[in-house]
Protein backbone atom coordinates (compact mmCIF):
# COMPACT_ATOMS: atom_id res chain seq x y z
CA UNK A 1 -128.15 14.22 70.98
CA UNK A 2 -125.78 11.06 71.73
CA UNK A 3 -127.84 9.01 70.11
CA UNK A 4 -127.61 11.39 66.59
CA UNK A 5 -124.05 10.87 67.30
CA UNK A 6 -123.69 7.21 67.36
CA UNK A 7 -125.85 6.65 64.58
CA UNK A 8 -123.66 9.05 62.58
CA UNK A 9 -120.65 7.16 63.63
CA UNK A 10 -122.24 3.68 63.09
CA UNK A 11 -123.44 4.91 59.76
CA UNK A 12 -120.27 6.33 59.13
CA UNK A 13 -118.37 3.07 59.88
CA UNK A 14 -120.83 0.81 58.32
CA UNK A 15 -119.91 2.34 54.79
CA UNK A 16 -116.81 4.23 54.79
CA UNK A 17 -114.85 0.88 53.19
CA UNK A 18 -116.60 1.24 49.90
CA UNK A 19 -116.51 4.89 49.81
CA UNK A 20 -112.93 5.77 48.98
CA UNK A 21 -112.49 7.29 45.94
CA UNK A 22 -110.40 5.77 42.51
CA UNK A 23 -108.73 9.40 42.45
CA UNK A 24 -108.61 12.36 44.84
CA UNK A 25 -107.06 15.33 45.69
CA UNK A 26 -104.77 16.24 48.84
CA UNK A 27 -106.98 18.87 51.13
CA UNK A 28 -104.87 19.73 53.97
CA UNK A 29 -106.96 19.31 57.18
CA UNK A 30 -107.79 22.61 57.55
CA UNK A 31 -109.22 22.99 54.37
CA UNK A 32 -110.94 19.55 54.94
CA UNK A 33 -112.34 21.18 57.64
CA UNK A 34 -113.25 24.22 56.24
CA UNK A 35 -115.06 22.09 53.28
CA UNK A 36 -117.13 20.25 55.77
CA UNK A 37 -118.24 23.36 57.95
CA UNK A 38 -119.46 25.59 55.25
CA UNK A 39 -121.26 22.46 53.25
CA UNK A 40 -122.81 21.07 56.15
CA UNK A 41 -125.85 23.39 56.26
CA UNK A 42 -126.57 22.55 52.61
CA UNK A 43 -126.49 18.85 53.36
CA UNK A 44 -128.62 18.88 56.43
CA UNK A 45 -131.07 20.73 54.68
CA UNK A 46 -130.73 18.34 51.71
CA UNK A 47 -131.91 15.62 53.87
CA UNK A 48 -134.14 17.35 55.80
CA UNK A 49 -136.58 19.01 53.35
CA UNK A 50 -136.59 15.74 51.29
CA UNK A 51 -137.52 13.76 54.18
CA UNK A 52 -140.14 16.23 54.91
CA UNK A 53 -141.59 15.42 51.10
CA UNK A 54 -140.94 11.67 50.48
CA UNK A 55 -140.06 10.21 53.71
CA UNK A 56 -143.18 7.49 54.25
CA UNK A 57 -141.78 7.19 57.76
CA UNK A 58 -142.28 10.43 58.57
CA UNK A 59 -145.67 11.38 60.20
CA UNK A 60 -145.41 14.93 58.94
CA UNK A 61 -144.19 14.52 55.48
CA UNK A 62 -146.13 16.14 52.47
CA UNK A 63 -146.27 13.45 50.32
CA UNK A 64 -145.11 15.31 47.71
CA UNK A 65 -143.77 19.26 46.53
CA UNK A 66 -146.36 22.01 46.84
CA UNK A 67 -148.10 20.39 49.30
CA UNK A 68 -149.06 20.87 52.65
CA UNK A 69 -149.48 18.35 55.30
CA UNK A 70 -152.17 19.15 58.36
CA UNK A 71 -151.44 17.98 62.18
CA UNK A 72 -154.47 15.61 62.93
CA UNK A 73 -153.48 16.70 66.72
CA UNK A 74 -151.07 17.02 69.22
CA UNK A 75 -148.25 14.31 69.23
CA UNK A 76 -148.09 11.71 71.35
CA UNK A 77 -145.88 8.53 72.74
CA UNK A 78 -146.38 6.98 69.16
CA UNK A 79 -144.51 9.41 67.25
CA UNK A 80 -141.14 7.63 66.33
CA UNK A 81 -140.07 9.21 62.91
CA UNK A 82 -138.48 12.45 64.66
CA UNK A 83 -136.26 12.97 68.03
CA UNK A 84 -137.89 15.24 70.72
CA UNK A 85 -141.44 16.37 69.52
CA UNK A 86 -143.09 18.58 71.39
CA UNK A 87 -146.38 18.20 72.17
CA UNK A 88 -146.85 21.86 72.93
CA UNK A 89 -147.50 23.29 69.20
CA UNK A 90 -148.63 21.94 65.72
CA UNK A 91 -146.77 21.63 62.76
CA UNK A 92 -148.42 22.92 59.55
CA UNK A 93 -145.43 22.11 56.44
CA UNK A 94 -145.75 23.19 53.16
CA UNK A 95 -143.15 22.59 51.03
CA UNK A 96 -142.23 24.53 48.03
CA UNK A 97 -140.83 23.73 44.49
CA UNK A 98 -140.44 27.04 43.03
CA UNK A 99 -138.92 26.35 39.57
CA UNK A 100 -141.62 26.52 37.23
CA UNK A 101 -144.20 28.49 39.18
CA UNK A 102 -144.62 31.33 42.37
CA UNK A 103 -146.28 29.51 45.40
CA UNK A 104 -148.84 31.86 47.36
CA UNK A 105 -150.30 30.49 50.23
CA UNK A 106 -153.07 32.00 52.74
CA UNK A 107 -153.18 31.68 56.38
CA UNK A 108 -155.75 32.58 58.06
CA UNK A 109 -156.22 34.24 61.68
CA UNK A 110 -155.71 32.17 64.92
CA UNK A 111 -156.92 32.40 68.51
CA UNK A 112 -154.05 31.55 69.79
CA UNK A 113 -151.10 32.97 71.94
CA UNK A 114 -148.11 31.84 70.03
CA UNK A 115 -148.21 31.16 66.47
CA UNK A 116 -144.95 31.38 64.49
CA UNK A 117 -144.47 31.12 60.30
CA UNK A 118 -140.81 30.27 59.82
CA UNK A 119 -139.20 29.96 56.22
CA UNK A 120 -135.77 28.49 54.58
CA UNK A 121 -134.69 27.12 51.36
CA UNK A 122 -131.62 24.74 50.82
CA UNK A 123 -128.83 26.88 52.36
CA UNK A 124 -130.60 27.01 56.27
CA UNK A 125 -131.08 30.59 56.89
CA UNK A 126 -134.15 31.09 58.60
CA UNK A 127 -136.84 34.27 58.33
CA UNK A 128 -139.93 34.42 60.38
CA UNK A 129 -142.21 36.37 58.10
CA UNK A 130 -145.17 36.48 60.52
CA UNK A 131 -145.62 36.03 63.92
CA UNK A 132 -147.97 36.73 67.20
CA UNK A 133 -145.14 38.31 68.79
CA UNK A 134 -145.48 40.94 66.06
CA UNK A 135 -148.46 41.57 66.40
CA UNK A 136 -149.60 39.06 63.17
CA UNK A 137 -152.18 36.56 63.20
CA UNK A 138 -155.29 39.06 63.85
CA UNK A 139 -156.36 38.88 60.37
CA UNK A 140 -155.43 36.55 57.39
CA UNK A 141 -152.41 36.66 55.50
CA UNK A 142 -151.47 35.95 51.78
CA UNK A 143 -147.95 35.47 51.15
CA UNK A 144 -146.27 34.70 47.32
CA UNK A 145 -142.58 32.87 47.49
CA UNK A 146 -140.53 32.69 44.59
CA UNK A 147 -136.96 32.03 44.16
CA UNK A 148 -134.23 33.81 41.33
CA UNK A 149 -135.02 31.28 38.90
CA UNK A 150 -139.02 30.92 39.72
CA UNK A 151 -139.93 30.41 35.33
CA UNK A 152 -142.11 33.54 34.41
CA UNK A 153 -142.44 35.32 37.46
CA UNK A 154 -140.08 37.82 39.16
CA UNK A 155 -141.40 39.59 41.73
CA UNK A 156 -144.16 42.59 40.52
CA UNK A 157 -147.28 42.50 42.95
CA UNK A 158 -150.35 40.59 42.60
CA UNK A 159 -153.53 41.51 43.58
CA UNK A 160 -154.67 39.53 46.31
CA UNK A 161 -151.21 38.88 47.84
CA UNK A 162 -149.64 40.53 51.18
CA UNK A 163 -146.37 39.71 51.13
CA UNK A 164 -143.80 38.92 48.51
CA UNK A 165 -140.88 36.60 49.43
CA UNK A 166 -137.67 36.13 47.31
CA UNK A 167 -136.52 32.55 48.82
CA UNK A 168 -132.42 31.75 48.38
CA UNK A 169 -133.34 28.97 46.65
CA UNK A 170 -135.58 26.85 44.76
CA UNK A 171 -136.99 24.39 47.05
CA UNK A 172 -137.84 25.62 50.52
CA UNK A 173 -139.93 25.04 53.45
CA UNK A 174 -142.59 26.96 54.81
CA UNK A 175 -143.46 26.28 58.67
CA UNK A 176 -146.25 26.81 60.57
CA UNK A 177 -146.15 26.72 64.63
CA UNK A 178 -149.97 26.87 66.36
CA UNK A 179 -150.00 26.40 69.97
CA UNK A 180 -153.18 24.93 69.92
CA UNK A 181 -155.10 26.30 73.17
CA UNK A 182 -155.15 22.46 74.37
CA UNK A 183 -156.27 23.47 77.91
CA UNK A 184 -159.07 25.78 76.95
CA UNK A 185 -161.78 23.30 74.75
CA UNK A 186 -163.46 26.40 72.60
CA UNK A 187 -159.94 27.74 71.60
CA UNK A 188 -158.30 24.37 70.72
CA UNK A 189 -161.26 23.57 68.55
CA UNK A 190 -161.34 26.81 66.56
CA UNK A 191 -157.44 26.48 66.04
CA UNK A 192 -157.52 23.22 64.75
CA UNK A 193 -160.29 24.59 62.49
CA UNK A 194 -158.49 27.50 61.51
CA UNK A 195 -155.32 25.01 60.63
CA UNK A 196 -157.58 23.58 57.93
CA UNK A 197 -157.81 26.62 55.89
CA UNK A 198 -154.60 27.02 55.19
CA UNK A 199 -154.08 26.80 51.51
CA UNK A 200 -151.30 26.23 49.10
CA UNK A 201 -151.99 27.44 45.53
CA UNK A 202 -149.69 27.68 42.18
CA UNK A 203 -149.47 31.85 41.60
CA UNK A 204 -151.66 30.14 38.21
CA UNK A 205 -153.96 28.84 40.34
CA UNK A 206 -153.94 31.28 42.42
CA UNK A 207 -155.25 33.84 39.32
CA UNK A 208 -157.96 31.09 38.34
CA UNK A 209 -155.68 29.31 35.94
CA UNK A 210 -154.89 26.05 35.15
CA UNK A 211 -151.53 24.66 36.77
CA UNK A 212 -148.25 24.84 35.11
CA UNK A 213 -146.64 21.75 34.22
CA UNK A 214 -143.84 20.61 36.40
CA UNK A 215 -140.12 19.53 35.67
CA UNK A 216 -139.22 16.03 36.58
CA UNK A 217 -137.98 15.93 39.86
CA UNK A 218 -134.73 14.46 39.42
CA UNK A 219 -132.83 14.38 42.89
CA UNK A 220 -129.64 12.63 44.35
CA UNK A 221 -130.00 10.21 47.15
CA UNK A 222 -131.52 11.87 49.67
CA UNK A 223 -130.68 9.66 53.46
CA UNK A 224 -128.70 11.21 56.51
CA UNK A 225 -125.45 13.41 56.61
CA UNK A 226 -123.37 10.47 57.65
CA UNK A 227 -124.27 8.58 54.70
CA UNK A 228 -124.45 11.65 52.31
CA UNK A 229 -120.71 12.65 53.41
CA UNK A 230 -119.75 9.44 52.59
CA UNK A 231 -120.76 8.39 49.44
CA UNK A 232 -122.58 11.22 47.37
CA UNK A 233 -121.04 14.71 48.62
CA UNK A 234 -120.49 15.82 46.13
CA UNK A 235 -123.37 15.16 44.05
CA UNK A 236 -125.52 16.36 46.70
CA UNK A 237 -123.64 19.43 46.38
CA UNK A 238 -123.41 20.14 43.15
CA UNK A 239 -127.52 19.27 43.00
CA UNK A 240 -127.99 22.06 45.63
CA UNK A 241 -125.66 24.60 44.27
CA UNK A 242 -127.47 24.49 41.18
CA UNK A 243 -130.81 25.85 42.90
CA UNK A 244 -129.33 27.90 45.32
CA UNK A 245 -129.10 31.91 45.01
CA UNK A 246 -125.50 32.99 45.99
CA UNK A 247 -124.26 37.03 46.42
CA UNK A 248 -120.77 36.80 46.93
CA UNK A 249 -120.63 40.56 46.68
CA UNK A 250 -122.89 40.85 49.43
CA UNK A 251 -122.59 38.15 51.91
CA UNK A 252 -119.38 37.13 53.17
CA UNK A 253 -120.36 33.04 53.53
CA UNK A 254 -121.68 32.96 49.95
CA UNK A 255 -118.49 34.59 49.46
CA UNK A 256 -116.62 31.50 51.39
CA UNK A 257 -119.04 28.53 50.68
CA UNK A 258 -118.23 28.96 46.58
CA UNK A 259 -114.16 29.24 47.15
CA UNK A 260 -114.32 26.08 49.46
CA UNK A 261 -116.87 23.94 47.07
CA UNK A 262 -114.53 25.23 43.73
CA UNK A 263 -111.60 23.89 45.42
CA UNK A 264 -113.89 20.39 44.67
CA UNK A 265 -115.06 21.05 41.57
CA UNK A 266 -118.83 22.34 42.36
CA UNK A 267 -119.75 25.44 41.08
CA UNK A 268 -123.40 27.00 40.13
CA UNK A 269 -124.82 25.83 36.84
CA UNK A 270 -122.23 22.74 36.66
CA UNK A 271 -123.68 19.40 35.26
CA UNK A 272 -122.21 16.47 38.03
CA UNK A 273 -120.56 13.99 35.97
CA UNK A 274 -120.72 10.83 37.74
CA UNK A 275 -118.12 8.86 35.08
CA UNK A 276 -115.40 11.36 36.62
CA UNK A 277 -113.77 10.05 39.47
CA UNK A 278 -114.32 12.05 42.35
CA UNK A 279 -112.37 15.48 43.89
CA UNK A 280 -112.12 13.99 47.41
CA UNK A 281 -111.35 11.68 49.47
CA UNK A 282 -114.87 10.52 50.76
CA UNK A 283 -113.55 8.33 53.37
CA UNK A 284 -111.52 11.20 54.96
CA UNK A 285 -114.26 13.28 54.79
CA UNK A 286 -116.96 10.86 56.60
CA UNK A 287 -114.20 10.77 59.46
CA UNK A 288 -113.42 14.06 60.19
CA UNK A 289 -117.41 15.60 59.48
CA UNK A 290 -117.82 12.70 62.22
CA UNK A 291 -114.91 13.86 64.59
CA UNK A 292 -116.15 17.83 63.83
CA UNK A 293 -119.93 16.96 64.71
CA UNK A 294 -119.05 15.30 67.86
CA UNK A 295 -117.50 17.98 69.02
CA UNK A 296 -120.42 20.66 67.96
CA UNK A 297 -122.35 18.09 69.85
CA UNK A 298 -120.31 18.25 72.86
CA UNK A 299 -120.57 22.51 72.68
CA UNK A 300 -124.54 21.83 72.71
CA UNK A 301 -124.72 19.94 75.52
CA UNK A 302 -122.79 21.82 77.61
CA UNK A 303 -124.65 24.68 78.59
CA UNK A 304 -121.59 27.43 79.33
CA UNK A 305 -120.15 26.74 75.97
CA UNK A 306 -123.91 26.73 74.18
CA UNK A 307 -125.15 30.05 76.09
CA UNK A 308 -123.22 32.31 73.53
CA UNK A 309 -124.86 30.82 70.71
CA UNK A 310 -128.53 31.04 71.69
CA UNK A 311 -129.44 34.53 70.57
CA UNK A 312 -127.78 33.88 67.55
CA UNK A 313 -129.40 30.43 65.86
CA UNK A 314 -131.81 30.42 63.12
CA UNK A 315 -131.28 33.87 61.60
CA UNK A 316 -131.69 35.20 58.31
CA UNK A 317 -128.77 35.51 55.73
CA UNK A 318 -126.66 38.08 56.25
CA UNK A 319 -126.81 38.12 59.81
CA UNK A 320 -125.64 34.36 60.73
CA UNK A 321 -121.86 33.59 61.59
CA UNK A 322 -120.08 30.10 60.15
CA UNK A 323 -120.19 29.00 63.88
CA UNK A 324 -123.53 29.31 64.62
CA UNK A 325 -124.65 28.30 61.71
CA UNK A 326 -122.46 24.86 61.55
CA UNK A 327 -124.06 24.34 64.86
CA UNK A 328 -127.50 24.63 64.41
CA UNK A 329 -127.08 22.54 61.59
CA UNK A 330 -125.53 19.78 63.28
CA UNK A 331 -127.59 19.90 66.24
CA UNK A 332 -130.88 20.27 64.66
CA UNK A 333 -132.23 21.56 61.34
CA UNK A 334 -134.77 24.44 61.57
CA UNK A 335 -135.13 25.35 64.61
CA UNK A 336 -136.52 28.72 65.98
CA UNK A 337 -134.80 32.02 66.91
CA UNK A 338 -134.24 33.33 70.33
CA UNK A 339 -136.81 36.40 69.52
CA UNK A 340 -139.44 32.83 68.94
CA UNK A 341 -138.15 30.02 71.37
CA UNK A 342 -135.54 29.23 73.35
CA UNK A 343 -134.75 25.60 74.72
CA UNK A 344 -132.65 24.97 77.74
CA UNK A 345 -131.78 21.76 79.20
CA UNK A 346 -132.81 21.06 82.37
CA UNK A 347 -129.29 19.28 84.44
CA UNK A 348 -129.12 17.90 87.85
CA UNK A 349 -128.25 19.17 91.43
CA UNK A 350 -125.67 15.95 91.30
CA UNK A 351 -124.66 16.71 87.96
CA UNK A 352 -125.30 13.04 87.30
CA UNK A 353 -127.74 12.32 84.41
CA UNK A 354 -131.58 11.44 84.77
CA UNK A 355 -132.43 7.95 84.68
CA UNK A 356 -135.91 6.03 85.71
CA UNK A 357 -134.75 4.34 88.39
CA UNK A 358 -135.15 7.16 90.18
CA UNK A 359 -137.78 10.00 90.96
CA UNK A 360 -136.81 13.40 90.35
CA UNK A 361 -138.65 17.00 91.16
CA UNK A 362 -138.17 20.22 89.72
CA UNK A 363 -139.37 23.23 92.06
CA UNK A 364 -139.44 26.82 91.02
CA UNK A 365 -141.01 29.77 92.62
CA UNK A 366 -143.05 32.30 90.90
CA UNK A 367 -139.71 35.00 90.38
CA UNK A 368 -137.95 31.61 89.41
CA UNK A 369 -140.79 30.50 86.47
CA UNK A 370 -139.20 30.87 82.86
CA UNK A 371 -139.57 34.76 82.04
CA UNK A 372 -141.93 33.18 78.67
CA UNK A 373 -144.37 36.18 77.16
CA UNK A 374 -146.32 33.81 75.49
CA UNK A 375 -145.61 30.48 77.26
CA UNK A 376 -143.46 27.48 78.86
CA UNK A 377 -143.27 23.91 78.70
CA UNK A 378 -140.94 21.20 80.55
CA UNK A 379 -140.92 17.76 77.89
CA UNK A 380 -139.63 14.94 79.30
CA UNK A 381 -138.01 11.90 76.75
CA UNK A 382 -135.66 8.94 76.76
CA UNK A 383 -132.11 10.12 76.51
CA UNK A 384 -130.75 7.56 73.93
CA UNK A 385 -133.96 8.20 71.15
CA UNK A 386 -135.43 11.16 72.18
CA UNK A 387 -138.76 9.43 72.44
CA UNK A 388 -141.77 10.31 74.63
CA UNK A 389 -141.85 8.16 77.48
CA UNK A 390 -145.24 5.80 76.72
CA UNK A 391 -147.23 6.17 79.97
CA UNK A 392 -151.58 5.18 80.20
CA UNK A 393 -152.05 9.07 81.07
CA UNK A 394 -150.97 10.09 78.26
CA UNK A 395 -148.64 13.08 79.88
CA UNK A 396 -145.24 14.02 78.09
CA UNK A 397 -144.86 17.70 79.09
CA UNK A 398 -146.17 20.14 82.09
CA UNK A 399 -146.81 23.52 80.78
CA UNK A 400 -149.98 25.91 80.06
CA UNK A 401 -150.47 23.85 76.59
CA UNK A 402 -150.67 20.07 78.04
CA UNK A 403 -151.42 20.97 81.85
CA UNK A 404 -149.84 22.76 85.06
CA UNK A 405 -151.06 23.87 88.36
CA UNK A 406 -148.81 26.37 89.70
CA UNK A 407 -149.44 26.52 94.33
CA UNK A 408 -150.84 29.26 96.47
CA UNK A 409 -147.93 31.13 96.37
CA UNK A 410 -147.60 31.42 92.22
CA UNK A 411 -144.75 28.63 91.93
CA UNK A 412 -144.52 24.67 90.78
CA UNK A 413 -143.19 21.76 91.59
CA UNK A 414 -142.55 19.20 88.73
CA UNK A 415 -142.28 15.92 89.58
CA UNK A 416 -140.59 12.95 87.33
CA UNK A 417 -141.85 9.88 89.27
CA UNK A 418 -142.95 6.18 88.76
CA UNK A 419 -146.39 6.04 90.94
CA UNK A 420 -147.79 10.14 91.19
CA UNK A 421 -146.63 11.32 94.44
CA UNK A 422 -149.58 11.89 97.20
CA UNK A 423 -150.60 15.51 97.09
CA UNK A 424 -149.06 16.31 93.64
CA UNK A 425 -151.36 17.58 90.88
CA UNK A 426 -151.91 14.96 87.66
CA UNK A 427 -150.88 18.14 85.70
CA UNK A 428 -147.93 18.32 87.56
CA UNK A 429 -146.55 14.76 87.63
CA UNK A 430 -144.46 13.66 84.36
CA UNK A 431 -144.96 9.06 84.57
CA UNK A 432 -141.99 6.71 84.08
CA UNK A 433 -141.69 3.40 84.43
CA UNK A 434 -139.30 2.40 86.69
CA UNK A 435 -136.34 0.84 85.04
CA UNK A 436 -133.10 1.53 83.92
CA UNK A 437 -133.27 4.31 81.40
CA UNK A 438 -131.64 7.61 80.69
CA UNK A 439 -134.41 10.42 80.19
CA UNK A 440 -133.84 14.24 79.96
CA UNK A 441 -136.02 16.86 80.46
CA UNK A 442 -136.03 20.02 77.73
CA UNK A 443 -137.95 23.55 78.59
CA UNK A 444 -139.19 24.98 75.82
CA UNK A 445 -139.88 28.70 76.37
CA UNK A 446 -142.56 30.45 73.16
CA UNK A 447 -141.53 34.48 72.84
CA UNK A 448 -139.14 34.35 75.63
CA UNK A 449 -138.42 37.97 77.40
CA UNK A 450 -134.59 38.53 76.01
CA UNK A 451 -133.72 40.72 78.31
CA UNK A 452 -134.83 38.90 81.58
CA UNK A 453 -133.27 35.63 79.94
CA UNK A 454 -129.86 37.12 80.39
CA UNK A 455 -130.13 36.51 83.79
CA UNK A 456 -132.70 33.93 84.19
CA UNK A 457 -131.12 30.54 85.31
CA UNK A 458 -132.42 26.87 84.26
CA UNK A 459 -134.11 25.33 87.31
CA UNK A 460 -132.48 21.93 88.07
CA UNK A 461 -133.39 18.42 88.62
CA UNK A 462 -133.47 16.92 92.00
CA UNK A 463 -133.50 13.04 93.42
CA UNK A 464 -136.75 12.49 95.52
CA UNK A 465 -135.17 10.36 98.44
């Protein structure tokens, strides 16, 4: 997360000098800061979805809207377009343009414990539409999306189709998690089978038509939030507002994100005129969305302040507060709820951060194991890019996915060490290289047990002396 940071700032500093405005208006810094809370989960998602579709960079980009790009496996020390992968599920991303056409997709039925569909459009709320832990998955599914504005289609049922799904917006994301079986050879296999039949269809395709044509895609510059905040804003805003469903009546931050964008000039339907010069001061607002995400940063990382937030990340609309969402937006775009995944950090008995110039082990006993329905992983990275740590054994993570071997007496020891330790399980050893370098270790825990998370407590890190 410190390394998101600096890059903002360096970002931020690199650009700010050519970003002030010819003419602006005075925000007081509250509003300022009001502004940049309830835009930020537009802009992250700005960013995000585009680099999802043109990003060349980025191993799981689309390559394009209303496509859907296919994991070739599990990911591995050379992925480097994304901070902290996980090599514990595959992505499946379709992404959705839903202007001149409804989208219907089709998954099919896995053989697998966890598997998770999770949807958003431009504004960040998140629905999980199907998912094992309902009880989905047995049987294939056809679901239709469509958005307010979707040309020719507005919701009637279609024969063929399961579900029906109104997205806020008219670009959107649709996200498939597949814990692929790794350990078990027959299982993996007919997942990663399975993942190939998922199919993305135009609703006229879909009825044995020829394809509508498409609008132009005519976009803003799409980079990071530092850069967007600094240069574009407002642009970007105005682009996003224009395909975004709002219900002012209904929801309470529709209600607040249109008062704080009209105090700027955006407003739904608006044409952005870029010969006007613009509504605020873009150098002011780089600083202080820098100052505010630092500080959402700092929240994250320290787990007391983060707890109360957990159970209430990556919800739908209507049920998300400003806080939670302007954190989950800084922290990390589309990301799972607590009912789907939780991830806690795992800290030291020194308090002192991890680094590879020393060993480390992590011991639980079987009443201390992560209360996980479906399953658990421990991921280790390098602190400053997130990155897998490159190792000849090709072992990132100790879990029931990539490996674990739990002792007589239904516990584990995880071990973080140069050379594997003498009596310690391959599955249970996590390779560094010893040098000096910050790493971290995340636990990811699939359909975690709510209830017995209230009182379960993060194991922690130990030096092996």
């Amino acid at each position: 997360m410190q390394s998101l940071l600096n890059a903002f700032i360096m970002v931020s500093a690199s650009i700010l000098l050519a970003a002030s405005p010819l003419k602006a208006n005075t925000l007081s810094e509250a509003d300022l800061q009001n502004l940049i809370k309830r835009s930020t989960q537009y802009v992250a998602l700005f960013n995000t979805l585009n680099n999802f579709v043109i990003d060349k960079k980025n191993p799981l980009a689309t390559g394009g809207w209303n496509k859907t790009e296919y994991p070739k496996g599990l990911a591995n020390a050379s992925v480097r377009a994304l901070p902290r992968p996980n090599n514990d599920t595959l992505y499946v991303i379709s992404m959705l343009d839903l202007r001149n056409d409804a989208v219907v997709i089709e998954y099919p039925a896995f053989q697998s414990k966890f598997v998770s569909l999770e949807v958003s459009a431009l504004d960040h709320y998140v629905d999980i539409p199907l998912a094992t832990s309902a009880g989905d998955f047995k049987k294939p599914a056809t679901i239709l999306f469509y958005s307010a504005r979707t040309d020719g289609y507005s919701g009637e049922p279609v024969q063929g189709v399961d579900q029906i799904i109104e997205m806020s917006g008219d670009y959107g994301i649709s996200f498939l998690r597949v814990m692929p079986q790794a350990n078990d050879p027959k299982k993996f296999k007919s997942n990663m089978a399975q993942i190939q039949k998922v199919t993305l269809k135009t609703l006229a395709e879909f009825q044995g038509h020829k394809a509508k044509p498409v609008d132009p895609y005519d976009i803003p510059q799409y980079s990071n939030d530092a850069t967007t905040f600094a240069t574009n804003y407002l642009e970007v805003m105005q682009w996003v507002f224009n395909h975004t469903t709002f219900d002012p009546d209904k929801y309470e931050m529709d209600k607040q994100a249109l008062a704080a964008l009209s105090r700027v000039g955006v407003k739904p339907g608006k044409n952005f005129a870029a010969s006007v010069p613009p509504s605020v001061d873009y150098k002011r607002l780089a600083a202080e969305a820098a100052k505010m995400f630092a500080t959402e940063l700092k929240i994250w990382n320290t787990p007391k302040e983060a707890a109360p937030f957990l159970t209430k990340l990556f919800l739908p609309k209507g049920q998300m507060t400003i806080d939670a969402m302007f954190l989950q937006s800084v922290v990390g775009p589309l990301g799972q709820p607590a009912s789907q995944a939780m991830y806690p950090g795992i800290t030291t008995t020194d308090g002192k951060p991890m680094n590879a110039l020393n060993d480390y082990v992590i011991k639980m006993t079987k009443d201390q194991l992560p209360p996980a329905i479906a399953f658990w992983s421990a991921t280790l990275y390098d602190t400053k890019h997130g990155y897998f740590i490159p190792n000849k054994e090709n072992k990132y993570s100790v879990g029931e996915n990539a490996g674990m071997q739990l002792d007589a007496d239904g516990g584990i020891a995880i071990y973080i060490a140069a050379e594997q330790p003498e009596g310690v399980p391959a599955e249970n050893w996590l390779p560094i290289k010893r040098e000096d370098l910050g790493i971290d270790l995340i636990m990811r825990i699939y359909q975690p047990d709510l209830e017995k998370m209230k009182t379960w407590k993060a194991p922690k890190a130990e030096i092996v002396k």
